[in-house]
Protein backbone atom coordinates (compact mmCIF):
# COMPACT_ATOMS: atom_id res chain seq x y z
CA UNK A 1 0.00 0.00 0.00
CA UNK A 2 1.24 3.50 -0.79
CA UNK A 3 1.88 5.70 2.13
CA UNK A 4 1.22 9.27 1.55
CA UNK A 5 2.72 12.13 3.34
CA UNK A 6 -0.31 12.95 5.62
CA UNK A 7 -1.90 16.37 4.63
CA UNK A 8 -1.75 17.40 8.53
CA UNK A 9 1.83 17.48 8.86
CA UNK A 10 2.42 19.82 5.52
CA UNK A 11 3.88 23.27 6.58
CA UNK A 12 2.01 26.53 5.68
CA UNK A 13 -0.02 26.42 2.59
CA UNK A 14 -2.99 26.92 4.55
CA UNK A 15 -4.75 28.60 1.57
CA UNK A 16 -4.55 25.37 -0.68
CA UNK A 17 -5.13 22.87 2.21
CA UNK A 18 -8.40 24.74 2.92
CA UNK A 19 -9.75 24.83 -1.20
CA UNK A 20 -8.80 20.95 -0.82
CA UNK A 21 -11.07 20.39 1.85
CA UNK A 22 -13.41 22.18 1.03
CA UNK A 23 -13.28 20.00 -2.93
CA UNK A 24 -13.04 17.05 -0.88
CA UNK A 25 -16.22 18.23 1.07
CA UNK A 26 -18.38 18.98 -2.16
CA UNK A 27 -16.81 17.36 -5.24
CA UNK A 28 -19.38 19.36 -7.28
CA UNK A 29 -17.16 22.63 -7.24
CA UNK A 30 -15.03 21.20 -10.34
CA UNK A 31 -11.91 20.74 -8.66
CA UNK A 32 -9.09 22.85 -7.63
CA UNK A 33 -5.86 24.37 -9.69
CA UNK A 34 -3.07 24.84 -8.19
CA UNK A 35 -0.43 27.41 -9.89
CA UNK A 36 3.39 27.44 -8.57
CA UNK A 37 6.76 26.59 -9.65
CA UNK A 38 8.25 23.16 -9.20
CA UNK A 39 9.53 21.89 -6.13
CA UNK A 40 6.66 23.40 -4.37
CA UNK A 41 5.27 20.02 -3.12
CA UNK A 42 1.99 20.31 -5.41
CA UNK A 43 1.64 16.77 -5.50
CA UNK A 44 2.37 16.10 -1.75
CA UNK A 45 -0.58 17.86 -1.06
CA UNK A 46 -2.88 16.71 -3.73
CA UNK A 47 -1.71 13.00 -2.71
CA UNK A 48 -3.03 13.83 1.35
CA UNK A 49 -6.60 14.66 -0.46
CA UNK A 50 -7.17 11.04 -1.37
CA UNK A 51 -6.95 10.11 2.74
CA UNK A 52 -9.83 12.62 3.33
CA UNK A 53 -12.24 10.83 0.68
CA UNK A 54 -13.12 7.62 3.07
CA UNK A 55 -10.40 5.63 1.32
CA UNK A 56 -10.45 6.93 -2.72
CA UNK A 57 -8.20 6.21 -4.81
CA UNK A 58 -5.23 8.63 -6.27
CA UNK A 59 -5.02 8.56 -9.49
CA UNK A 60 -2.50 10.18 -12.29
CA UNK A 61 -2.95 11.06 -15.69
CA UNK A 62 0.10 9.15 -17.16
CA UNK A 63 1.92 11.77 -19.27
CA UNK A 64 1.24 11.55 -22.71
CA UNK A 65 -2.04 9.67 -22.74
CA UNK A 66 -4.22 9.51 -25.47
CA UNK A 67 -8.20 9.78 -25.34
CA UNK A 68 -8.50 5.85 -25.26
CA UNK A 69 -6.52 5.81 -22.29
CA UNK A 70 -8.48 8.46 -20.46
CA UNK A 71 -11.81 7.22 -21.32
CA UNK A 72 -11.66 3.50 -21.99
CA UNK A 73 -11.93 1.77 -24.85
CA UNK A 74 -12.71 -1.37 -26.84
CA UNK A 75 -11.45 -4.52 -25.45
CA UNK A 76 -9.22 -5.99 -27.87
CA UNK A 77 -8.47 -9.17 -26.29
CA UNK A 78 -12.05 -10.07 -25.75
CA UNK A 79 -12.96 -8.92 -29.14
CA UNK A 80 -10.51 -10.83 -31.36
CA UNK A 81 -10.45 -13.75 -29.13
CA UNK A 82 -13.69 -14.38 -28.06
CA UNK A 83 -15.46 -11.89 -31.12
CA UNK A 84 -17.05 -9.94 -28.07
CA UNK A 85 -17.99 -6.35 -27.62
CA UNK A 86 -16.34 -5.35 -23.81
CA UNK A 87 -15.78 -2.31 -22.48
CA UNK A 88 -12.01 -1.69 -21.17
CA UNK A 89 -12.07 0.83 -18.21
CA UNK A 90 -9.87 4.11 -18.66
CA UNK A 91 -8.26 6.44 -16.41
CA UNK A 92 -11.34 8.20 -15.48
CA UNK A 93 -12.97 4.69 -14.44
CA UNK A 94 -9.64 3.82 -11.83
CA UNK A 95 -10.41 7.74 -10.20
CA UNK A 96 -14.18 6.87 -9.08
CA UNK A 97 -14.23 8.10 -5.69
CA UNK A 98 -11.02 9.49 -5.66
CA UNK A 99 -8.51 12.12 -6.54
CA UNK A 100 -7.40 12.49 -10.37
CA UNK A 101 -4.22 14.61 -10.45
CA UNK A 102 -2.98 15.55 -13.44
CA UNK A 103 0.17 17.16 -13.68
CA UNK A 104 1.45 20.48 -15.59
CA UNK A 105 -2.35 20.78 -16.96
CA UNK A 106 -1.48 23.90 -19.48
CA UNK A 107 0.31 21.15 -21.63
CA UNK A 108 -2.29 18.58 -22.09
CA UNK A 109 -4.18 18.94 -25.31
CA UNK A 110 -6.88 21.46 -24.80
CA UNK A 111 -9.39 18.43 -25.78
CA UNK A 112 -8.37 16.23 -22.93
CA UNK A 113 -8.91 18.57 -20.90
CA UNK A 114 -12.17 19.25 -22.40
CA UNK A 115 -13.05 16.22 -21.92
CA UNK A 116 -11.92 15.84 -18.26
CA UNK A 117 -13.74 18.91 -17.14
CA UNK A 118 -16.76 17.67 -19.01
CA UNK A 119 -16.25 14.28 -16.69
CA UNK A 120 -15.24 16.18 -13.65
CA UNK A 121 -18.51 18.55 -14.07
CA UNK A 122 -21.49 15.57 -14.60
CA UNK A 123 -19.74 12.55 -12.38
CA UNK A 124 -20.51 10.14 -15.46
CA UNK A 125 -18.01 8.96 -18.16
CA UNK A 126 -20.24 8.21 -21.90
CA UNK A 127 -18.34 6.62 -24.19
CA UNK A 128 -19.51 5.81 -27.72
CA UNK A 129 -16.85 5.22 -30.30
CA UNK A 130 -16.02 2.06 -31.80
CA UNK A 131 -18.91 -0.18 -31.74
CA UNK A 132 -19.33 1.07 -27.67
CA UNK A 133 -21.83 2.23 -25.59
CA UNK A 134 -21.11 2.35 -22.37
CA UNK A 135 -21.45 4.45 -19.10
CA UNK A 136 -19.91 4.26 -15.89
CA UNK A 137 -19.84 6.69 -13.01
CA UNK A 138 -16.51 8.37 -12.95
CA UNK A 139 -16.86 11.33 -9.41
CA UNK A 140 -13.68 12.04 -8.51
CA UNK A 141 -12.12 15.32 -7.22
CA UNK A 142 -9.85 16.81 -10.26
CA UNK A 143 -6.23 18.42 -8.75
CA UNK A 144 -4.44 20.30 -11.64
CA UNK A 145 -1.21 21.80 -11.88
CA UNK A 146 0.66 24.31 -13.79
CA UNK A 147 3.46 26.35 -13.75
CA UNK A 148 2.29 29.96 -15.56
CA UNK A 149 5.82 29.96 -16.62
CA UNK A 150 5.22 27.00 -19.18
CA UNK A 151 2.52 28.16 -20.48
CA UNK A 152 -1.19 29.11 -20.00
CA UNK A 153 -4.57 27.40 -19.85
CA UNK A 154 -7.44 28.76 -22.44
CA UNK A 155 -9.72 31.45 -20.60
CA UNK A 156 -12.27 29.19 -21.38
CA UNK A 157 -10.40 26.04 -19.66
CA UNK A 158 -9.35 28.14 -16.71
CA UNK A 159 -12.92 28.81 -15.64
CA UNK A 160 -14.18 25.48 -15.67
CA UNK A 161 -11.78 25.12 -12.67
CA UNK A 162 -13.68 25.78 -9.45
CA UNK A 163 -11.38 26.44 -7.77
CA UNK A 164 -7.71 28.29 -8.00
CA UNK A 165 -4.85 28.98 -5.56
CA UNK A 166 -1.26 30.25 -5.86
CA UNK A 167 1.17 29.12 -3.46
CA UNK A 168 3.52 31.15 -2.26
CA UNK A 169 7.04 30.89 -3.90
CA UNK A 170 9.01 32.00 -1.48
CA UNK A 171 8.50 31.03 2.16
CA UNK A 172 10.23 32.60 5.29
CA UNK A 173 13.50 30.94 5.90
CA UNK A 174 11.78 29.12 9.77
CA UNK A 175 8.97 27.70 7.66
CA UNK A 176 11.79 26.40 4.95
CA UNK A 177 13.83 24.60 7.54
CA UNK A 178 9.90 23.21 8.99
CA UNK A 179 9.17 21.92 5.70
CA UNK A 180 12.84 20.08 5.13
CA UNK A 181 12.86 18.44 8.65
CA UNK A 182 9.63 16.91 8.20
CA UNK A 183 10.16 15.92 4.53
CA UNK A 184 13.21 14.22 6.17
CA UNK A 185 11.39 12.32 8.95
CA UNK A 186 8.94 10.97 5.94
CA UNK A 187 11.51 9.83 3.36
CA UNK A 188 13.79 7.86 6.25
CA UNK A 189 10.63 6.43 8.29
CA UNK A 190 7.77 6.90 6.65
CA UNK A 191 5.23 4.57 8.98
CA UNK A 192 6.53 6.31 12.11
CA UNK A 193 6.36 9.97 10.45
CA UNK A 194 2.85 8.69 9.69
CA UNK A 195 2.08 7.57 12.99
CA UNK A 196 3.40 10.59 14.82
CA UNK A 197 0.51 12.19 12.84
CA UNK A 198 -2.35 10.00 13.05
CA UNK A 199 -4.01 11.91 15.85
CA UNK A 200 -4.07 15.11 13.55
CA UNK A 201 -4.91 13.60 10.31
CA UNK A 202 -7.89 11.44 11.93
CA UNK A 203 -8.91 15.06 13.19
CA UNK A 204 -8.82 16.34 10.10
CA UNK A 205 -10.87 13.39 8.35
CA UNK A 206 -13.28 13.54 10.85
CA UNK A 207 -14.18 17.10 10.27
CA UNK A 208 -14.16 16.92 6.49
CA UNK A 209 -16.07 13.48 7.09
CA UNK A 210 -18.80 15.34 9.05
CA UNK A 211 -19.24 18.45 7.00
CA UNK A 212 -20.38 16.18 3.97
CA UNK A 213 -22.63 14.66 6.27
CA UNK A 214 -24.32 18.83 7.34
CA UNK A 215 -23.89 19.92 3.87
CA UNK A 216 -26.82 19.15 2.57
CA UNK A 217 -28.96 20.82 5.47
CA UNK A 218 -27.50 24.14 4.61
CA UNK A 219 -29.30 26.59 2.36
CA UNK A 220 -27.77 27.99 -0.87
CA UNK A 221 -30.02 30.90 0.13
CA UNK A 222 -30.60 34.33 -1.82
CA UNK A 223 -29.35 37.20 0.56
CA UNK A 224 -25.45 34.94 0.10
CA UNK A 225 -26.50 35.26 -3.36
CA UNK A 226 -27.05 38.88 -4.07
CA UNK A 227 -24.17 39.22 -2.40
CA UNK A 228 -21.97 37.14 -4.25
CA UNK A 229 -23.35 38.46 -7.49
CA UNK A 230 -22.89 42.22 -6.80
CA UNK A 231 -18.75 41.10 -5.91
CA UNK A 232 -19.08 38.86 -9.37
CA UNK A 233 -19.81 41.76 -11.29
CA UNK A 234 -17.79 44.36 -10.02
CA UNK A 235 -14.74 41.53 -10.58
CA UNK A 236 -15.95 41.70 -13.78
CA UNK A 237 -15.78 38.09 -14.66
CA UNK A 238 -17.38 36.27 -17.66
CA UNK A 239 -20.74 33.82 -17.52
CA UNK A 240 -22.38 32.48 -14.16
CA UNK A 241 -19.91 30.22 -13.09
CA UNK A 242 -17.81 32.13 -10.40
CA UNK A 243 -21.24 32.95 -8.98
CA UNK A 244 -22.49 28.91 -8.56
CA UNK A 245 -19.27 27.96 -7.59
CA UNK A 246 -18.59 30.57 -5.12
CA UNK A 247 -22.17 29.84 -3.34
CA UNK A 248 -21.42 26.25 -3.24
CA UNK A 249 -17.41 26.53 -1.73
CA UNK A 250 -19.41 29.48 0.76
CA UNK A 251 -21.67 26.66 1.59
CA UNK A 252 -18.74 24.14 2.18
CA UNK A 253 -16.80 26.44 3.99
CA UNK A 254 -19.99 26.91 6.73
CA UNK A 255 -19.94 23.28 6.88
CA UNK A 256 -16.58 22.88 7.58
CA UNK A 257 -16.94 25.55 10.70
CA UNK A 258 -19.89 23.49 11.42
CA UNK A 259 -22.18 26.32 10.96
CA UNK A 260 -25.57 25.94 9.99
CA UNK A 261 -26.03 28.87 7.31
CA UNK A 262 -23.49 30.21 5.00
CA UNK A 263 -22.43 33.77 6.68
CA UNK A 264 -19.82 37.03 6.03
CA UNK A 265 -17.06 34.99 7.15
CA UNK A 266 -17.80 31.58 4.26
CA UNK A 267 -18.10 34.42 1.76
CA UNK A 268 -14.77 36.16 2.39
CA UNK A 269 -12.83 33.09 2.72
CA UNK A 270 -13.27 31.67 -0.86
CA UNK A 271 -13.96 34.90 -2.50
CA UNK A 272 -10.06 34.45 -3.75
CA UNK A 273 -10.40 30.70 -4.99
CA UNK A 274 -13.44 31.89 -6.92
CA UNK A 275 -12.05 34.78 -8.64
CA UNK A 276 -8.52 34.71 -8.71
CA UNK A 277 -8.46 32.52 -12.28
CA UNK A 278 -11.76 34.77 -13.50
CA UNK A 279 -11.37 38.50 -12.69
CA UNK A 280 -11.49 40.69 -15.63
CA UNK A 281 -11.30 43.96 -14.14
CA UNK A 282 -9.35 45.89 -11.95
CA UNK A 283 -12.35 46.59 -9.94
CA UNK A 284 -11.61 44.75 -6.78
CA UNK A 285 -14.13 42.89 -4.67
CA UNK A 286 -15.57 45.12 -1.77
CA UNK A 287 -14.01 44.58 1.20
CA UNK A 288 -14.41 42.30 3.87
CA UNK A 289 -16.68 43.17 6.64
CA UNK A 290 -14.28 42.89 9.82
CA UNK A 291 -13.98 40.04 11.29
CA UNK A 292 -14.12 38.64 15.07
CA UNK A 293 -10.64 37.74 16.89
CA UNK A 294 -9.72 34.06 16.17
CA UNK A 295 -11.88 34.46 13.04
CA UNK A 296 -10.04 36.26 10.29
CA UNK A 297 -10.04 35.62 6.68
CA UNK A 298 -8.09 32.25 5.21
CA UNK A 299 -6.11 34.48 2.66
CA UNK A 300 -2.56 34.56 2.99
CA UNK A 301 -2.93 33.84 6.75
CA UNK A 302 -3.92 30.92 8.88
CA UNK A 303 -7.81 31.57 8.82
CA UNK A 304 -9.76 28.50 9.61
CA UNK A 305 -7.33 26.15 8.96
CA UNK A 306 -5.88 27.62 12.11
CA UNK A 307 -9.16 26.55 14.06
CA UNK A 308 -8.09 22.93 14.20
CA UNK A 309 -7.06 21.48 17.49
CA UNK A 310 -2.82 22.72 17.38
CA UNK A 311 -0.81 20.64 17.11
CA UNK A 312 2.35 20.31 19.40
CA UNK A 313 4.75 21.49 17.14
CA UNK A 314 3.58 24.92 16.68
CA UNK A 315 2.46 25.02 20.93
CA UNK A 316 4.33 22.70 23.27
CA UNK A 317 7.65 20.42 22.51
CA UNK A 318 8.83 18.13 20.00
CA UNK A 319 7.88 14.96 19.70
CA UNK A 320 10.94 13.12 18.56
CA UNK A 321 11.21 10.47 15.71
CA UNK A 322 13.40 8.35 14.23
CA UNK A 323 15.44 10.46 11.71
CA UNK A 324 13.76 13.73 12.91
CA UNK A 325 16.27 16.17 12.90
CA UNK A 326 18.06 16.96 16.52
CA UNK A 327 18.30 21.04 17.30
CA UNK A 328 21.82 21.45 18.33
């Protein structure tokens, strides 16, 4: 069994832990892109995702596959050895109920990733193409990344991503060192790095685990609406989408606070992951109505991620581990 680094113990990146929770509490948002240079542990993070979906799958898009891959296709063996029509599962078919991650996105042919949005957006995978018809349910939570550097995605592509985050290329030396000790820890002893964190990750499942159960109860309602409209079209973006995506990630952000009705505070916090990949115009969002101590917005600073339990690196002393890193 692969272990995966566990998505408690990453350093900082609060911003893109929080729009994976929240695509791991609604899958309906259309995923998440992430934007950053290399090295920036993209996949690390995308990888911890698949522990908070009740045991899916992670799945990549093998570079270089074509649209049989993806999608499935006619089953060779079975129909020139036993001169039956079968259906051979694709990539999209190994994903159900897990993570697809697809690497470096803005160089896939823009009709792959037509046709994984189109997948990603309805939860079904139709295939009709040689002498096929066939159907299979294919909802998985769609991680891309790119480097803006190599390229861009279409307009058009970019906004079928619900949601978007940029990390942040340059972290504080402290946090640098943070990140290297515990990448360390992993890559010598990677069951006891794992178990050091098991109290923190099955914290973190939990919660995700119960705000799919309260989303549902929690209105999309109109006065959230209005809002998010008015701060749509003063960003100046194009179509409806931003608007039903930024209602739903509102709504997934109450349920993750375990609030009963989106409020100010679910707005704020994904106003950036709806817009950021959308905004036309230099017009910028009004501005947040203040917020209460210990409740400040998720942009660039701890926000709600910081509302889980601490953990006793950032409050009390080390735990040690095999291969941890001694202070002198």
């Amino acid at each position: 069994m692969t272990q995966h680094y566990p998505l408690a113990a990453v350093v900082g990146a609060d911003d893109l832990k929080l729009a994976l929770c929240l695509a791991a509490i609604d899958p309906r948002l259309g995923g998440v892109l992430i934007e950053g240079p290399r090295g920036m542990a993209k996949s690390t993070l995308a990888r911890g995702l698949a522990d908070l979906l009740e045991g899916g799958a992670f799945i990549t898009l093998p570079l270089g596959a074509t649209e049989e891959r993806l999608l499935g296709s006619l089953d060779l063996e079975a129909a020139l050895g036993e001169g039956q029509v079968r259906f051979s599962p694709g990539v999209l078919a190994a994903a159900d109920g897990g993570v697809l991650y697809v690497d470096e996105v803005n160089l896939l042919p823009d009709h792959l990733v037509d046709l994984l949005l189109d997948v990603a957006a309805s939860g079904v995978n139709r295939v009709e193409r040689d002498g096929i018809s066939h159907q299979h349910p294919a909802r998985f939570v769609l991680i891309g990344t790119m480097n803006p550097e190599e390229g861009e995605l279409r307009p058009q592509l970019l906004d079928r991503f619900g949601l978007s985050v940029a990390l942040n290329v340059s972290p504080a030396p402290a946090e640098r060192g943070e990140i290297v000790r515990r990448r360390l820890a992993f890559d010598e002893h990677p069951q006891a790095f794992i178990e050091h964190w098991a109290s923190e990750q099955r914290v973190l499942s939990e919660r995700c685990a119960r705000a799919r159960q309260s989303l549902a109860g929690i209105a999309l309602d109109d006065a959230s609406l209005a809002q998010i409209n008015e701060r749509c079209h003063a960003a100046g973006v194009d179509g409806l989408r931003a608007d039903l995506v930024w209602l739903r990630a509102a709504r997934a952000h109450a349920a993750w606070r375990s609030q009963p009705a989106i409020d100010q505070h679910a707005i704020d916090a994904t106003a950036e992951f709806a817009l950021r990949h959308r905004r036309n115009s230099a017009e910028q969002p009004p501005a947040p109505a203040p917020q209460s101590q210990g409740s400040e917005s998720t942009q660039g600073r701890s926000g709600d991620w910081g509302e889980l339990p601490p953990t006793p690196e950032a409050n009390g002393p080390r735990r040690s581990l095999p291969g941890w890193p001694k202070k002198p």
